[in-house]
N, C-alpha and C. Protein backbone atom coordinates (compact mmCIF):
# COMPACT_ATOMS: atom_id res chain seq x y z
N UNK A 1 0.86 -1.18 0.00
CA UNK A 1 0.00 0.00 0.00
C UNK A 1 0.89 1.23 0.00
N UNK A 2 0.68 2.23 -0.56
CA UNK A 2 1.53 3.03 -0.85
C UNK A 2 1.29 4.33 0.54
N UNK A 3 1.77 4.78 0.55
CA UNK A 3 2.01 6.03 1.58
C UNK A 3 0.44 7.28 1.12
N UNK A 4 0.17 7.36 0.74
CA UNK A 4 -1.16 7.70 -0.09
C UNK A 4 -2.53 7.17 0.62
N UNK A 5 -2.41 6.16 0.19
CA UNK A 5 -3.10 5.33 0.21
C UNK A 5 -3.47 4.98 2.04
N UNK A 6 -2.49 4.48 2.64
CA UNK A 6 -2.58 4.75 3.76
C UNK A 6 -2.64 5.76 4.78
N UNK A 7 -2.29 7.11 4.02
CA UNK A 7 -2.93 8.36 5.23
C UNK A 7 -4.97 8.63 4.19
N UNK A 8 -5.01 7.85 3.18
CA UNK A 8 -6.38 7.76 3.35
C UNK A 8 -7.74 6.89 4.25
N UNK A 9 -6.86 6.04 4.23
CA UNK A 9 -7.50 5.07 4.96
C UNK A 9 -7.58 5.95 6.82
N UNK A 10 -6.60 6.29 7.13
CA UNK A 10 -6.84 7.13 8.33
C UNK A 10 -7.47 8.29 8.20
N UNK A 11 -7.60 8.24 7.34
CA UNK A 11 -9.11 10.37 6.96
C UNK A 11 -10.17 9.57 7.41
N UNK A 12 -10.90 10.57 8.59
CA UNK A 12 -11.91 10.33 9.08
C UNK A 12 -12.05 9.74 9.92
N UNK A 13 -11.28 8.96 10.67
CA UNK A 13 -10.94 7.75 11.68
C UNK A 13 -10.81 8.53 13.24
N UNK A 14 -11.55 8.00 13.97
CA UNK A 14 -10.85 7.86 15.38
C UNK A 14 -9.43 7.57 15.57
N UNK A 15 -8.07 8.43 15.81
CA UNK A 15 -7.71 7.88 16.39
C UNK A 15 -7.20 7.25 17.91
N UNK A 16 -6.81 6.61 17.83
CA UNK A 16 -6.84 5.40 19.26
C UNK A 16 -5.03 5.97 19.60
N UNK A 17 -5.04 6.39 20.87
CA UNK A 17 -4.00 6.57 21.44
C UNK A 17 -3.06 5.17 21.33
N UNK A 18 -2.01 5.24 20.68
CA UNK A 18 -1.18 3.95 20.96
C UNK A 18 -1.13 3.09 22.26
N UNK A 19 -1.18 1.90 22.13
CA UNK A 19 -0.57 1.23 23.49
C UNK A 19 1.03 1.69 23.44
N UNK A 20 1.43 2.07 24.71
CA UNK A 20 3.64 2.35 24.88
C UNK A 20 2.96 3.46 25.47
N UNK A 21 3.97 4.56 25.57
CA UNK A 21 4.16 5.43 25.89
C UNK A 21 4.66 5.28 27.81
N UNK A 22 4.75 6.57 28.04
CA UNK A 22 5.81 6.66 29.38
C UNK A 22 5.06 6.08 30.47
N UNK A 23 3.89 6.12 30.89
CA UNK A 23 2.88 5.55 31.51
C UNK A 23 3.34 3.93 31.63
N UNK A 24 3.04 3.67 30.16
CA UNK A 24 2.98 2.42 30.13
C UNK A 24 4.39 2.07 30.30
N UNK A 25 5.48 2.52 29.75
CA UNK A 25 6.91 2.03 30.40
C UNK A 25 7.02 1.73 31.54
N UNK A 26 6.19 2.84 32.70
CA UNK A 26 6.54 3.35 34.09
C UNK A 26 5.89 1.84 34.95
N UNK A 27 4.59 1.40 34.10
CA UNK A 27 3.68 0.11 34.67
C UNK A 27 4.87 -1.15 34.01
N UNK A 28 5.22 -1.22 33.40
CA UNK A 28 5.85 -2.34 32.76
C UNK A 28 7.24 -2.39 33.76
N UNK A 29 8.18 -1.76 33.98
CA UNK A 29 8.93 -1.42 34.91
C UNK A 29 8.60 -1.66 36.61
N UNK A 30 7.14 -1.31 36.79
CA UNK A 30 7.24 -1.81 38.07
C UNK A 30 6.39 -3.48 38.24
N UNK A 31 6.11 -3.43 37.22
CA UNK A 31 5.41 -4.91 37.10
C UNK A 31 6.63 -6.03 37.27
N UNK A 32 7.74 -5.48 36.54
CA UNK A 32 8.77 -6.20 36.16
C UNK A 32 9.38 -6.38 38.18
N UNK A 33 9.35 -5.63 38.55
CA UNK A 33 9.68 -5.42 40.15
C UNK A 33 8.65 -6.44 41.12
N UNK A 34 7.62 -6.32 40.98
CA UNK A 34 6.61 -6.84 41.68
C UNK A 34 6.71 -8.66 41.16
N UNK A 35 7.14 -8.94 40.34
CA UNK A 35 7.00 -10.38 39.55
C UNK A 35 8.43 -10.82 40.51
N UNK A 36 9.56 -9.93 40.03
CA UNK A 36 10.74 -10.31 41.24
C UNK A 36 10.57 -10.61 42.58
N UNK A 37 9.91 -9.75 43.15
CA UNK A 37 9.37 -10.06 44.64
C UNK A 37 8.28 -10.55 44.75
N UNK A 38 7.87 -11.79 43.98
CA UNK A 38 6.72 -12.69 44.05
C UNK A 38 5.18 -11.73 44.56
N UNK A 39 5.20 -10.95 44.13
CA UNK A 39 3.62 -10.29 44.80
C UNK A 39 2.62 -10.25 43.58
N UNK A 40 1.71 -10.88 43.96
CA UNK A 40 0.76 -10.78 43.25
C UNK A 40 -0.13 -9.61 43.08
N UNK A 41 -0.65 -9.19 41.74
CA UNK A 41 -0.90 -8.12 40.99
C UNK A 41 -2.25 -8.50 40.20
N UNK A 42 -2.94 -7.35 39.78
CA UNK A 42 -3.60 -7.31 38.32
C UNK A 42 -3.76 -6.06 37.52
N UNK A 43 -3.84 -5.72 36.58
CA UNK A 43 -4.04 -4.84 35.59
C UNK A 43 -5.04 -4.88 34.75
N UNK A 44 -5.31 -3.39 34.41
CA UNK A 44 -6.54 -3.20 33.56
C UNK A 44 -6.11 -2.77 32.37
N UNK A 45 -6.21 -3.93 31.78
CA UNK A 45 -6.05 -3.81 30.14
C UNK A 45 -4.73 -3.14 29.91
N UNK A 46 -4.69 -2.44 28.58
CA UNK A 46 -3.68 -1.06 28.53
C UNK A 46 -3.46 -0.36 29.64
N UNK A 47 -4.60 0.39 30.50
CA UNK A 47 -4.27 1.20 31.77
C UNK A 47 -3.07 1.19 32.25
N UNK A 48 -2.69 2.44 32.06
CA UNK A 48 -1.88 2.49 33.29
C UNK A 48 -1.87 2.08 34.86
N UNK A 49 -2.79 0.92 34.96
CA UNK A 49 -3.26 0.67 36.55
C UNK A 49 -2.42 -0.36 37.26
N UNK A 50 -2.58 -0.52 37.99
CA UNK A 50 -1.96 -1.82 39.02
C UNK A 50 -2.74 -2.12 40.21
N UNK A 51 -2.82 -2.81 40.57
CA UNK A 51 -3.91 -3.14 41.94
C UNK A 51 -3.20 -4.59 42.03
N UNK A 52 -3.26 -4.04 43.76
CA UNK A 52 -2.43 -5.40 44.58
C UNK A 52 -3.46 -5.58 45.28
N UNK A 53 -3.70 -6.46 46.13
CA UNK A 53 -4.83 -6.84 47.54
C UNK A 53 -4.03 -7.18 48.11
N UNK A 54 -3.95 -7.31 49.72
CA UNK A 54 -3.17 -7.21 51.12
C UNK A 54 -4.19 -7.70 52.24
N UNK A 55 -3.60 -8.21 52.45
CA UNK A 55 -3.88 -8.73 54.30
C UNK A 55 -2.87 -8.26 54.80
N UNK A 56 -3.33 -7.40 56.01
CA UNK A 56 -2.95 -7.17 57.33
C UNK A 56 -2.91 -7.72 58.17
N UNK A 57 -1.62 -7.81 59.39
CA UNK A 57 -1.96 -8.18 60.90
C UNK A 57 -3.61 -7.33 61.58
N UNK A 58 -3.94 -5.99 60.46
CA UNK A 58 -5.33 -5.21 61.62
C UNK A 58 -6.04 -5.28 60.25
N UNK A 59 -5.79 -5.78 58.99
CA UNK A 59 -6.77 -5.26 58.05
C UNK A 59 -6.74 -6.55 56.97
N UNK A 60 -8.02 -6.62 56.62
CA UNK A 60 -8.34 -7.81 55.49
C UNK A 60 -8.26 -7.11 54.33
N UNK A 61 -8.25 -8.14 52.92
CA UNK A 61 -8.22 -7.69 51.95
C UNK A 61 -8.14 -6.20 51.30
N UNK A 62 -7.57 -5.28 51.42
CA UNK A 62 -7.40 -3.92 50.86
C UNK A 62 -6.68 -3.65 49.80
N UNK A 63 -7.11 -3.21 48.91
CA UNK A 63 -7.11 -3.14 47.45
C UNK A 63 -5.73 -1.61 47.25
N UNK A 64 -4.32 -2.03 47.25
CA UNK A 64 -3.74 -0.81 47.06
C UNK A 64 -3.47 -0.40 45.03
N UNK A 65 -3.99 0.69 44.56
CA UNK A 65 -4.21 0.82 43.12
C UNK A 65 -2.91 1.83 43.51
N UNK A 66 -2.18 1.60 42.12
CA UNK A 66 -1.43 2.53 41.74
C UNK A 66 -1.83 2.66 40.28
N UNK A 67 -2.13 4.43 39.97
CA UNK A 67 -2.13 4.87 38.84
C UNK A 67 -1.30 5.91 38.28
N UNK A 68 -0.11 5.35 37.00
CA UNK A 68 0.40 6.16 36.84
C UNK A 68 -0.06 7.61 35.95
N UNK A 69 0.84 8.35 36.16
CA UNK A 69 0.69 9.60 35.17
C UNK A 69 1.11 9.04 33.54
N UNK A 70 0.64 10.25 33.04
CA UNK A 70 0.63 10.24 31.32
C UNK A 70 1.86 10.09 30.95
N UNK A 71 2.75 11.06 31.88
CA UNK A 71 4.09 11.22 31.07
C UNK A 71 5.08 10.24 32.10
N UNK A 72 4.55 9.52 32.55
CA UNK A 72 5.28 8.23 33.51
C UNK A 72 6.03 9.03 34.86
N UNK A 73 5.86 10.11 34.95
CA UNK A 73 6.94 10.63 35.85
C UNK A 73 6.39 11.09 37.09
N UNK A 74 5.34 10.38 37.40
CA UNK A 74 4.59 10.22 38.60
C UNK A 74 3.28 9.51 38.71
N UNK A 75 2.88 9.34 39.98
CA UNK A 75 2.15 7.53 40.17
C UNK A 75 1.26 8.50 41.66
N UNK A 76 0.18 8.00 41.49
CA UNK A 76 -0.91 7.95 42.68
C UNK A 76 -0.90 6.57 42.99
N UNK A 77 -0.92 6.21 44.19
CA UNK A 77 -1.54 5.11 45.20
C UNK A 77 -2.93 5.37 46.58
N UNK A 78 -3.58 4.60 45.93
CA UNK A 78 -4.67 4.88 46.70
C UNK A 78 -5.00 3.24 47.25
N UNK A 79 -5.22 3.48 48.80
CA UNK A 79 -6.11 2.34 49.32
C UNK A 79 -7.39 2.71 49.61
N UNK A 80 -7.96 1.94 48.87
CA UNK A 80 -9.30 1.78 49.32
C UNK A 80 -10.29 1.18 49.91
N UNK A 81 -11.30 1.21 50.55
CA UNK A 81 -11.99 0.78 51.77
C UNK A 81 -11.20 0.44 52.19
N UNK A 82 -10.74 0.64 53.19
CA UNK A 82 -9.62 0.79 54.00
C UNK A 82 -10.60 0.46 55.53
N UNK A 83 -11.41 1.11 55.65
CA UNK A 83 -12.89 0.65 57.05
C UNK A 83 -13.96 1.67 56.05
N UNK A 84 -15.39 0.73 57.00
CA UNK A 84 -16.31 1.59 56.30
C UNK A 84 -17.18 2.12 57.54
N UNK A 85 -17.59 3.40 57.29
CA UNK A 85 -18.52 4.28 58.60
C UNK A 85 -19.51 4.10 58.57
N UNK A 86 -20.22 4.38 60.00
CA UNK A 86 -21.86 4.61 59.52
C UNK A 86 -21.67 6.30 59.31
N UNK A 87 -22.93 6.76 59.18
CA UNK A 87 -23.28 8.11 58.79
C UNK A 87 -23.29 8.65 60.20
N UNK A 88 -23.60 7.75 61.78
CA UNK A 88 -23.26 8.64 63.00
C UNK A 88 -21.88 8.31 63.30
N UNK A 89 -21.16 8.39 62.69
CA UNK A 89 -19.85 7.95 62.73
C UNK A 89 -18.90 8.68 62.03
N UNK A 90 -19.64 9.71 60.93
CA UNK A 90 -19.02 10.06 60.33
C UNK A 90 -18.07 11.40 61.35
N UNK A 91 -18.55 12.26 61.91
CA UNK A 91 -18.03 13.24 62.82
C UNK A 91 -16.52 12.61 63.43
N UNK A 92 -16.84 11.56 63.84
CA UNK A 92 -15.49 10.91 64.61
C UNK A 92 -14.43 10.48 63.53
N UNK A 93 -14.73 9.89 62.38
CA UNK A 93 -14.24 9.36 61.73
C UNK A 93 -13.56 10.27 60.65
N UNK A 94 -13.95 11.87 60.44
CA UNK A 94 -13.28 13.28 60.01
C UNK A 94 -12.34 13.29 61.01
N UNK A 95 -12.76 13.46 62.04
CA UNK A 95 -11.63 13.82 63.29
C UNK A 95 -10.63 12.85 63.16
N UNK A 96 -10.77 11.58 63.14
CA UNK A 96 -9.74 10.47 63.10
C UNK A 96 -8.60 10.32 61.95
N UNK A 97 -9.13 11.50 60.56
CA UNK A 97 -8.70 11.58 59.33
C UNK A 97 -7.55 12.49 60.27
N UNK A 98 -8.40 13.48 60.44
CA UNK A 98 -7.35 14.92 60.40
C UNK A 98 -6.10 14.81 61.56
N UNK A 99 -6.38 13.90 62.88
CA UNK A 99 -5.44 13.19 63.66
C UNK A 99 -4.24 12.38 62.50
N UNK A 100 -4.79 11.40 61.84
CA UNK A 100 -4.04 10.54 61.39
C UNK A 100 -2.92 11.60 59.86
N UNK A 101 -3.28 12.98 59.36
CA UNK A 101 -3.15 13.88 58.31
C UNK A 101 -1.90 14.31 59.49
N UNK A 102 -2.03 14.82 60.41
CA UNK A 102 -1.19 15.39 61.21
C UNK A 102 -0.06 14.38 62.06
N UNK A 103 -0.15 13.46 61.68
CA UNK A 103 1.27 12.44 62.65
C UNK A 103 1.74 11.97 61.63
N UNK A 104 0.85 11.52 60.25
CA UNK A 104 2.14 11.19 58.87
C UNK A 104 2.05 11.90 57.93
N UNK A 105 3.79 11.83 57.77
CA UNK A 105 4.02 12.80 56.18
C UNK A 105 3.83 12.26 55.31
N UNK A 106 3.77 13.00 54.17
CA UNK A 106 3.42 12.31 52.49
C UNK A 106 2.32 11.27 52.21
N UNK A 107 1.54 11.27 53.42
CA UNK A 107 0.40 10.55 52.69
C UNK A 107 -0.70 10.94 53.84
N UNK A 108 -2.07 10.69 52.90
CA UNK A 108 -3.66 11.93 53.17
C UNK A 108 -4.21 10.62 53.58
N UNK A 109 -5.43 11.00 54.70
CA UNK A 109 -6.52 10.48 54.44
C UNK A 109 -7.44 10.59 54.51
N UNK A 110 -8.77 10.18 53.80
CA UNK A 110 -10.13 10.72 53.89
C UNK A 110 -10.79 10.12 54.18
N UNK A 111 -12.19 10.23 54.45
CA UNK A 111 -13.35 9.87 53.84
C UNK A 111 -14.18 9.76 52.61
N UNK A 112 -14.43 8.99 51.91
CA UNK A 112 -14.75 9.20 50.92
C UNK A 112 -16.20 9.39 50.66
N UNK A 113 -16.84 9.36 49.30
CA UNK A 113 -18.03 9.45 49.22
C UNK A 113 -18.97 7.99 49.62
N UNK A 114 -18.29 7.74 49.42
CA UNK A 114 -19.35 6.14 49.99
C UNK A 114 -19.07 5.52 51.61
N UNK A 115 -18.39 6.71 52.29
CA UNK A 115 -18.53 6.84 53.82
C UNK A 115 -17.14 5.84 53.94
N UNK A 116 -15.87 5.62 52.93
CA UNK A 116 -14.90 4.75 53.03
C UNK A 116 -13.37 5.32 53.56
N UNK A 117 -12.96 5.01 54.40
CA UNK A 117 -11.66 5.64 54.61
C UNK A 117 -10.81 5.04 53.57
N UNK A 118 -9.67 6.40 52.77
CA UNK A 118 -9.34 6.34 51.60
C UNK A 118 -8.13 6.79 52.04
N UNK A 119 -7.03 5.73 51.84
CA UNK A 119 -5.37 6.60 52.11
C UNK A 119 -5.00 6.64 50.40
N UNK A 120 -4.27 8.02 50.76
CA UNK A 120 -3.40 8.52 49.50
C UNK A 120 -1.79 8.74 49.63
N UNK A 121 -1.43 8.64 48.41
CA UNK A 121 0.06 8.63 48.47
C UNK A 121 0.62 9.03 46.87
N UNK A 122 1.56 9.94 46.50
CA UNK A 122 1.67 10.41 45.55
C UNK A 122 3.48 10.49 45.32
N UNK A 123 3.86 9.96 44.66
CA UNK A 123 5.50 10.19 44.05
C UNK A 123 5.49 10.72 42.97
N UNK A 124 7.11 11.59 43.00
CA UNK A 124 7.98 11.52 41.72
C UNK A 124 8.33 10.80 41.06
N UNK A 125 8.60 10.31 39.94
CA UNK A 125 9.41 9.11 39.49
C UNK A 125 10.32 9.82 38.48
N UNK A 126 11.04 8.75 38.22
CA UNK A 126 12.01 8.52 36.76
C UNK A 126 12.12 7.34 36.38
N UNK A 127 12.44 7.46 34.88
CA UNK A 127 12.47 6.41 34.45
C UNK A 127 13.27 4.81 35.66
N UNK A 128 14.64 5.62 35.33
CA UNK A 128 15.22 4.62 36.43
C UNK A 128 15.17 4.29 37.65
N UNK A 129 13.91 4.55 38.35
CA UNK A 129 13.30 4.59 39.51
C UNK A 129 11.98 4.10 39.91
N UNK A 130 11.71 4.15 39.02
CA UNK A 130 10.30 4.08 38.80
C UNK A 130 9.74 2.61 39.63
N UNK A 131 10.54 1.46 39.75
CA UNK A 131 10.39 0.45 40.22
C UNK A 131 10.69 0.30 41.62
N UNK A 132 11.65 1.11 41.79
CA UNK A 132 12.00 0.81 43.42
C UNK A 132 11.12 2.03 44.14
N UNK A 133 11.41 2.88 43.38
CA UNK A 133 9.97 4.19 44.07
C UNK A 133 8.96 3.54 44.56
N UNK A 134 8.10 2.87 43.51
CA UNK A 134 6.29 2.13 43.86
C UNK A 134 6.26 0.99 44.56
N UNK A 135 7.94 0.25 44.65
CA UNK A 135 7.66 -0.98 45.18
C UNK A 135 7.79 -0.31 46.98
N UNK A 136 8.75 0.51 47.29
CA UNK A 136 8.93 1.27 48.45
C UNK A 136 7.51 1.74 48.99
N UNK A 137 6.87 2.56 48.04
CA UNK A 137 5.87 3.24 47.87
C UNK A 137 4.98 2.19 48.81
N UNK A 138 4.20 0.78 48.25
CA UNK A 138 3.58 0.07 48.57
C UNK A 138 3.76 -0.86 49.54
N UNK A 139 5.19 -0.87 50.06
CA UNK A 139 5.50 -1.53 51.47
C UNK A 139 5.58 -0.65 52.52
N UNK A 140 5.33 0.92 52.35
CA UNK A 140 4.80 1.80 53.63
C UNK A 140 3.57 2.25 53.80
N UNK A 141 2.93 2.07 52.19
CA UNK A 141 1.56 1.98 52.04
C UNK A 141 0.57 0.85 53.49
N UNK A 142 1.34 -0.08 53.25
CA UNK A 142 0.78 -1.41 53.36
C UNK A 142 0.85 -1.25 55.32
N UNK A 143 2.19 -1.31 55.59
CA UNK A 143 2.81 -0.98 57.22
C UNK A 143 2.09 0.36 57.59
N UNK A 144 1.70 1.28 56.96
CA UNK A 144 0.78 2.52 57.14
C UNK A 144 -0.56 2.41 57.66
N UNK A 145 -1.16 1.87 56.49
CA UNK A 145 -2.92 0.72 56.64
C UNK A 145 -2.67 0.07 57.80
N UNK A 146 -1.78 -0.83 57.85
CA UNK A 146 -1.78 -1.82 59.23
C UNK A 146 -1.81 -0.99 60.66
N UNK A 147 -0.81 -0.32 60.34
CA UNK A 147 -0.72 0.38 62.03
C UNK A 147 -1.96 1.81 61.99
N UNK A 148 -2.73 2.32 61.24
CA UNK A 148 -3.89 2.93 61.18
C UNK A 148 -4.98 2.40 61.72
N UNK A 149 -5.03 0.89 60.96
CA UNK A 149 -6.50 0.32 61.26
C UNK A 149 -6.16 -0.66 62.88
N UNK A 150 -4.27 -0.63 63.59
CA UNK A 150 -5.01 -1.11 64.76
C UNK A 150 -5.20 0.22 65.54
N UNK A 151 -4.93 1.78 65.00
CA UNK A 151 -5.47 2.66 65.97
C UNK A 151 -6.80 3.10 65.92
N UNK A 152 -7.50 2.57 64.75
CA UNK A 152 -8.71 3.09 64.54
C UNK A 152 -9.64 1.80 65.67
N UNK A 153 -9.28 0.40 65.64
CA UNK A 153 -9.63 -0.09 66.51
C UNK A 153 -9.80 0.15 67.92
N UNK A 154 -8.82 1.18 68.21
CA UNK A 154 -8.81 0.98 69.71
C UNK A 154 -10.31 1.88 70.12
């Protein structure tokens, strides 16, 4: 097919963002990390996503997602349901955010809309980092959740 011919065939077309790009390097890179240290993972499709599940010594199954950025050079981690509130619960359970906002650095936590406590965590990356950053990232993630949910117990 000649060069012609083929930017006709693309007139008029959707196009579809390539699968690659820095995102996807940044997931492929830490996937490549996570397979080394035997931890089990899943991914959504192309996405830039990652989602691990965890058991705790204070917490069952918790879902830690890492989503990277576009240009790979930074990654959100979010746990989610982390505990869930009632609605007279919610007052204590703001207060328990903004306690827990004020004793650790670099990472938030909320309430969310579906009454769920939601920890956040946000890095820099680089290319050549990118793996030991998120894998770090998700083993203070994890020791974070644990020692949260046995203070939220008490």
């Amino acid at each position: 097919m000649s060069s012609d011919a083929k930017r006709s065939v693309a007139v008029g077309k959707k196009q579809e963002k390539p699968v690659g790009g820095a995102a996807y390097a940044a997931r492929i890179a830490f996937l490549k990390k996570l397979d080394a240290e035997k931890v089990k993972y899943s991914t959504d499709g192309d996405r830039p996503v990652v989602r691990i599940y965890y058991n705790g010594a204070n917490f069952r199954n918790v879902c830690f997602s890492f989503v990277f950025d576009e240009d790979g050079l930074s990654a959100g981690l979010r746990a989610f349901s982390v505990a869930q509130f009632r609605k007279d619960e919610l007052s204590d359970a703001h207060e328990f955010c903004n306690r827990m906002n004020s004793e650790y650095r670099w990472v938030r936590f909320f309430v969310d809309s579906d009454r769920e406590l939601t920890v956040a965590l946000d890095a820099v990356l680089t290319p050549e980092t990118v793996a030991s950053v998120c894998y770090e990232l998700l083993e203070r993630a994890v020791s974070i959740v644990d020692s949260v949910c046995k203070e939220l117990k008490k």
